[in-house]
Structures are given as C-alpha cells and as structure tokens.
Protein backbone atom coordinates (compact mmCIF):
# COMPACT_ATOMS: atom_id res chain seq x y z
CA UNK A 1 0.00 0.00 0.00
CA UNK A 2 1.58 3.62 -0.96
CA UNK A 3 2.34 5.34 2.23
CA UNK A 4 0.61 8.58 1.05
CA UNK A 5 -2.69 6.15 1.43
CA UNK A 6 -2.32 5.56 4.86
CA UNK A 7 -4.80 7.01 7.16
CA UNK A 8 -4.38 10.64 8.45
CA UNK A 9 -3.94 10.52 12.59
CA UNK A 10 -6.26 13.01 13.96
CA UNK A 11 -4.84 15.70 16.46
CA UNK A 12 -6.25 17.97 18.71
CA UNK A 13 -5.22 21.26 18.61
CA UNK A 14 -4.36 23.37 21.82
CA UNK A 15 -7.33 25.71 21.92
CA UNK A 16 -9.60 22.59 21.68
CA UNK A 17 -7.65 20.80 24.76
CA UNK A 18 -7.35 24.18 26.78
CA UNK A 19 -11.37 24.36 26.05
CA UNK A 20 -11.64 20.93 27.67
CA UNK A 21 -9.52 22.00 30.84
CA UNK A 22 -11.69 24.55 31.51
CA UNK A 23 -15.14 23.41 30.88
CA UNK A 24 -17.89 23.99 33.34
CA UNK A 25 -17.59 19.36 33.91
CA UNK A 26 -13.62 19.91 34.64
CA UNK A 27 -14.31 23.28 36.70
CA UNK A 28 -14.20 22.89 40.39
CA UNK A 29 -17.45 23.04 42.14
CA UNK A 30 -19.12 26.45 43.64
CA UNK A 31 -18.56 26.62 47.20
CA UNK A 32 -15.97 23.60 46.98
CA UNK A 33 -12.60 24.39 49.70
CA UNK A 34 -10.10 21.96 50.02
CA UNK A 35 -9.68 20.31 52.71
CA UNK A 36 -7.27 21.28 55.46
CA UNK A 37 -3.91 19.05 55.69
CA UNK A 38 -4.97 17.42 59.61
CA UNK A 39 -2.12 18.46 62.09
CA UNK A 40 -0.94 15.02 63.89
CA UNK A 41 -1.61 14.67 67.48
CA UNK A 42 1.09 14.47 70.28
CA UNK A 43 1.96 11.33 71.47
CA UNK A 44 0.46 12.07 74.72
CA UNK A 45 -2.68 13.37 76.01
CA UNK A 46 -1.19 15.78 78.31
CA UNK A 47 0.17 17.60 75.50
CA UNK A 48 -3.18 16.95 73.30
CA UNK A 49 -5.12 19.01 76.31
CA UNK A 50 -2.35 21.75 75.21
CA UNK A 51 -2.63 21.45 71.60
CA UNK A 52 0.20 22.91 70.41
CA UNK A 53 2.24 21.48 67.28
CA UNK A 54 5.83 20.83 67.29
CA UNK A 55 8.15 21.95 64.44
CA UNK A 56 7.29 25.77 64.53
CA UNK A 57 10.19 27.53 62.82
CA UNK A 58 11.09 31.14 61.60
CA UNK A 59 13.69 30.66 58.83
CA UNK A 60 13.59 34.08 57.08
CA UNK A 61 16.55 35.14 59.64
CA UNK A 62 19.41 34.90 57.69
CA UNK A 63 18.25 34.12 54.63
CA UNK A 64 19.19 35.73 51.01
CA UNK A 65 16.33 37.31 48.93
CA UNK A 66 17.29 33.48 46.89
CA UNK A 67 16.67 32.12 50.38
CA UNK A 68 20.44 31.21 50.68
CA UNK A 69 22.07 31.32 54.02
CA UNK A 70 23.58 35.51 54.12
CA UNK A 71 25.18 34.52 57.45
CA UNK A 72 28.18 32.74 59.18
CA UNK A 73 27.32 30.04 62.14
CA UNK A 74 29.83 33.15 64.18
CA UNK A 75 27.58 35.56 63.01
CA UNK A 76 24.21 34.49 63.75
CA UNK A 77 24.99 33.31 67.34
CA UNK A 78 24.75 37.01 68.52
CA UNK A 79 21.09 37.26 66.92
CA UNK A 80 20.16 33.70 69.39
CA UNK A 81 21.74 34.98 72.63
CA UNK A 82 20.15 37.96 71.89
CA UNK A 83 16.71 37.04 71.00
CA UNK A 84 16.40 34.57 74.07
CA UNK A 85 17.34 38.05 76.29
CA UNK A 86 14.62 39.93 74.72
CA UNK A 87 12.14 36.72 75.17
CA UNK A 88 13.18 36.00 78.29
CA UNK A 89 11.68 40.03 79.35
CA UNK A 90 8.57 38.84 78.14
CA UNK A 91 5.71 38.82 80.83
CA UNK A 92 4.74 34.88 81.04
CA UNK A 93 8.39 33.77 79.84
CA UNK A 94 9.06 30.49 80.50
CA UNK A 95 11.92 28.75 81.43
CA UNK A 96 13.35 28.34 77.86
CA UNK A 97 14.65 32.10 76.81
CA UNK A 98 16.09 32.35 79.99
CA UNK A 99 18.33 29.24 79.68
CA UNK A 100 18.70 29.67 76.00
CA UNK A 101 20.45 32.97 75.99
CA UNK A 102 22.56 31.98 79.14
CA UNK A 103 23.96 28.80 77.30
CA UNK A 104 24.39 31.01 74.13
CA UNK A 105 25.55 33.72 76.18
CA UNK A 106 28.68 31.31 77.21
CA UNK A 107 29.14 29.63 73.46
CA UNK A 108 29.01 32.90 72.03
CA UNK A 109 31.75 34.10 74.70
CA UNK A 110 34.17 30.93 73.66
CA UNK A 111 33.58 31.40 69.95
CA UNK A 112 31.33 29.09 69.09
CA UNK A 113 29.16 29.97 66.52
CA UNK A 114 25.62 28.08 65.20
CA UNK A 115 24.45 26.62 61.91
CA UNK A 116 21.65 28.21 60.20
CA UNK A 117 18.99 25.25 61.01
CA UNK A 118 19.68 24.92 64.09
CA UNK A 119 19.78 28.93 64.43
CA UNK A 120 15.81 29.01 62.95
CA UNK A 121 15.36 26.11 65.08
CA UNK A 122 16.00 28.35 68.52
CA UNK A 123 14.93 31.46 67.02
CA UNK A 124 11.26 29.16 65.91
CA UNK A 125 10.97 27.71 69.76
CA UNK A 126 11.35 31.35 71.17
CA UNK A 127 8.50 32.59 68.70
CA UNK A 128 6.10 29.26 68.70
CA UNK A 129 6.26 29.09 72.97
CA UNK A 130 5.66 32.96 73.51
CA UNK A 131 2.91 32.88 70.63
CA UNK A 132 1.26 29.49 72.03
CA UNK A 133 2.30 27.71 68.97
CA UNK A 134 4.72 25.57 70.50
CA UNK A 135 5.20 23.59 73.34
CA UNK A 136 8.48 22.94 75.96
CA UNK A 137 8.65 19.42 74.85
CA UNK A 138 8.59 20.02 71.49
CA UNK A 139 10.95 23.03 71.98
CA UNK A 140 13.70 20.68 73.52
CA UNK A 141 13.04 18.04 70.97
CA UNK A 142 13.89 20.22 68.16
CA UNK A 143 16.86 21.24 69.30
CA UNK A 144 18.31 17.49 70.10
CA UNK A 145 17.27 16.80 66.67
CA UNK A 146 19.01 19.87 65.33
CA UNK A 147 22.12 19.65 66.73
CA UNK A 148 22.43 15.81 66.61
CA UNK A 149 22.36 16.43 62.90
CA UNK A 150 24.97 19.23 63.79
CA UNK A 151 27.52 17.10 65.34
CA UNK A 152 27.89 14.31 62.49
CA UNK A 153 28.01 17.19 59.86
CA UNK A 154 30.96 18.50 61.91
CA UNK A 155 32.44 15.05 62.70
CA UNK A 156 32.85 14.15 59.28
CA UNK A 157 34.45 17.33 58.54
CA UNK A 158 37.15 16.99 61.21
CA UNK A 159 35.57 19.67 63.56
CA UNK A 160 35.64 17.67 66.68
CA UNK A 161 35.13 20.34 69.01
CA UNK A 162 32.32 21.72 67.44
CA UNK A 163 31.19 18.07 67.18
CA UNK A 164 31.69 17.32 70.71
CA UNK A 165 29.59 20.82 71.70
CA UNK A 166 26.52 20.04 69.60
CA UNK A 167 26.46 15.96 70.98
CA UNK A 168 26.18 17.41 74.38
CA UNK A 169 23.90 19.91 73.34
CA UNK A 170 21.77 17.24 71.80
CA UNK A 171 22.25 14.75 75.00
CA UNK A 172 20.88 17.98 76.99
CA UNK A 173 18.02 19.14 75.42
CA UNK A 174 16.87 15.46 74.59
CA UNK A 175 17.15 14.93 79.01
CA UNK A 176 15.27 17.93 79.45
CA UNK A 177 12.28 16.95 76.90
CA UNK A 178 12.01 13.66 79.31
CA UNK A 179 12.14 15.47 82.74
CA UNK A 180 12.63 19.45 83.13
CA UNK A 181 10.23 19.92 80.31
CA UNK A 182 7.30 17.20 81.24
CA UNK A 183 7.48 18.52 84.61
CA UNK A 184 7.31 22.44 84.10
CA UNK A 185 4.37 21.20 82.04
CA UNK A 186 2.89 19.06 84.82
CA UNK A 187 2.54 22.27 86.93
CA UNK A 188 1.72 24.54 84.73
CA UNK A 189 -1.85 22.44 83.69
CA UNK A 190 -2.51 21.68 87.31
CA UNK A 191 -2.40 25.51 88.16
CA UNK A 192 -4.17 26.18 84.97
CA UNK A 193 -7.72 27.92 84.87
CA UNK A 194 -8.90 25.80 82.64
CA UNK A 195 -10.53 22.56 83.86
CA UNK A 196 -9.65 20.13 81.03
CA UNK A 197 -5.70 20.60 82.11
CA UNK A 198 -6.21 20.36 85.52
CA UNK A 199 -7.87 17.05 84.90
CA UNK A 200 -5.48 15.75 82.34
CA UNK A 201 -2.66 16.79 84.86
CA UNK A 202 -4.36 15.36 87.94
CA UNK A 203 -5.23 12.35 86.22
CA UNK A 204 -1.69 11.50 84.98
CA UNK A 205 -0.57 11.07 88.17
CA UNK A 206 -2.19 7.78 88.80
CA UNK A 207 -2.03 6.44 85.19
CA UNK A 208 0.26 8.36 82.63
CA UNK A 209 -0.54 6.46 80.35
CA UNK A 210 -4.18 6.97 80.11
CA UNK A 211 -3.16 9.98 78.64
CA UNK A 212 -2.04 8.07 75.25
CA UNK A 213 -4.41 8.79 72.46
C-alpha cells in the first residue's frame, strides 16, 4: 500500500484541549474548599489538652532574597543569645529564653558559633512558645534533633570540638524533653484555669498512660 494512502492521525489542537480543561464538567465546584492538611496529634494526652504542634520555625533570619544562608554560624549566634534576652523580658516567659540565651551567652563568649537550622530552630521555639504555637517538649526536641544532625556534619568534617559541643547539646536538650520539660508542664496544667488541664494533669498522676491517644 503507498504510504501517502495511509490514514491521516487526527490531532487535537491546543485551543480545543485548553477548552476541555476549563469546561464547566472539569471546573471545580461552587462553594468547593479543600480540605485542610490534619495536624498530627502528640503522642500524649497531656500535650493533646495543650494542643500545640511541634516543628514551629522562623527561617527568614538569615536568609538571602534566593533564600540562601547571608550569614556565618559566628555571626548568627549574637542574633540567638540575643533574641532569648529579649524573650526572656517577656511577661509569662518560661523557662526556655532564659536558659537559652545563658547557654548562648557562654558559646558565644568561647567562639562558638551556630548553623543556620539549628539557628531558625531556637529562634522558631522562642517565637512558637511565647505565641502558644509551640510547646516545651517540642521546643527541647527540636533542638536534640538539630544539633544531633549538627555534630555528624561536623564530625565528618574533622571539627571535633564543634562536634563534641553540639552531641552534648543534643544529649541535653533530649534529658530535658524527658524530665525538666514534662514537669514544668505538669505544673503549669494543674495551676491552669482551665478545667480540662487540671484534669489531664491530675489524672496522669495515677495512670500516665491513660493519657495516650
């Protein structure tokens, strides 16, 4: 058979397919909203009663209009240590600011400077706990994870004494999510005017682990 007699394949051109995308059947529906992305609950019901998520960070500190990093880890500590002084002021300040900018205070004094995650990381937990957004456990948490990942970036570049600095700081902060943190919790719920915490607070010291969802 000549190939000139070969069936034409039909096409369809790009007005006719950008006509089909928007056609009333493809449109979305009136009054249609997607649905919201479902934040996942604590692990415990303690912090449930609080309802505050983890992970709340601020990482436009620092960053290049490309969002690069503009900053040294020597240059940003002096915008931590001073942040945690000016959160610590706050009326209601917990804890947190006020042992943040006295451990930064020190690093800051013996040259130690801080990577740029870990840097939104503190800068987030100072924002999320005085804005109710994040919680003590989840503050400390963040931080262990954070400078975990710290100390194996600088161990496999030969920094050991950064290395060894961050590891503590990790072995610190992940303590104080299992005791100091809990605990400041504990007594802020019990003393709380609300009476879902006080019963959430009251009730875990019996069974703790009613508390699990």
């Amino acid at each position: 058979m000549p190939i000139n007699s070969l069936p034409k394949t039909s096409h369809i051109s790009s007005t006719a397919a950008s006509s089909a995308a928007t056609s009333p059947a493809n449109a979305p529906k009136a009054g249609h909203t997607p649905s919201k992305q479902k934040t996942l609950p604590a692990a415990l019901g303690m912090f449930n009663e609080i309802d505050k998520p983890s992970g709340h960070k601020n990482t436009s500190f620092g960053k290049s209009a490309g969002g690069a990093p503009s900053k040294s880890p020597a240059d940003l500590r002096p915008n931590v240590t001073q942040t945690a002084a000016e959160y610590a002021a706050k009326p209601g300040a917990t804890y947190y600011p006020h042992a943040v900018h006295l451990v930064s205070q020190a690093l800051q004094d013996n040259k130690f400077g801080i990577t740029q995650s870990s840097h939104d990381g503190v800068i987030g937990n100072l924002q999320g706990l005085h804005e109710g957004k994040q919680h003590l456990v989840g503050a400390h948490l963040t931080e262990a994870v954070g400078f975990a990942g710290d100390a194996l970036k600088h161990g496999a570049k030969l920094e050991f004494g950064d290395a060894a600095m961050t590891g503590a700081g990790a072995v610190v902060n992940a303590a104080a999510a299992g005791t100091a943190a809990p605990a400041h919790m504990f007594e802020d719920m019990r003393k709380s005017d609300k009476p879902e915490h006080v019963a959430a607070a009251l009730s875990s010291l019996t069974d703790f682990g009613s508390l699990a969802d």
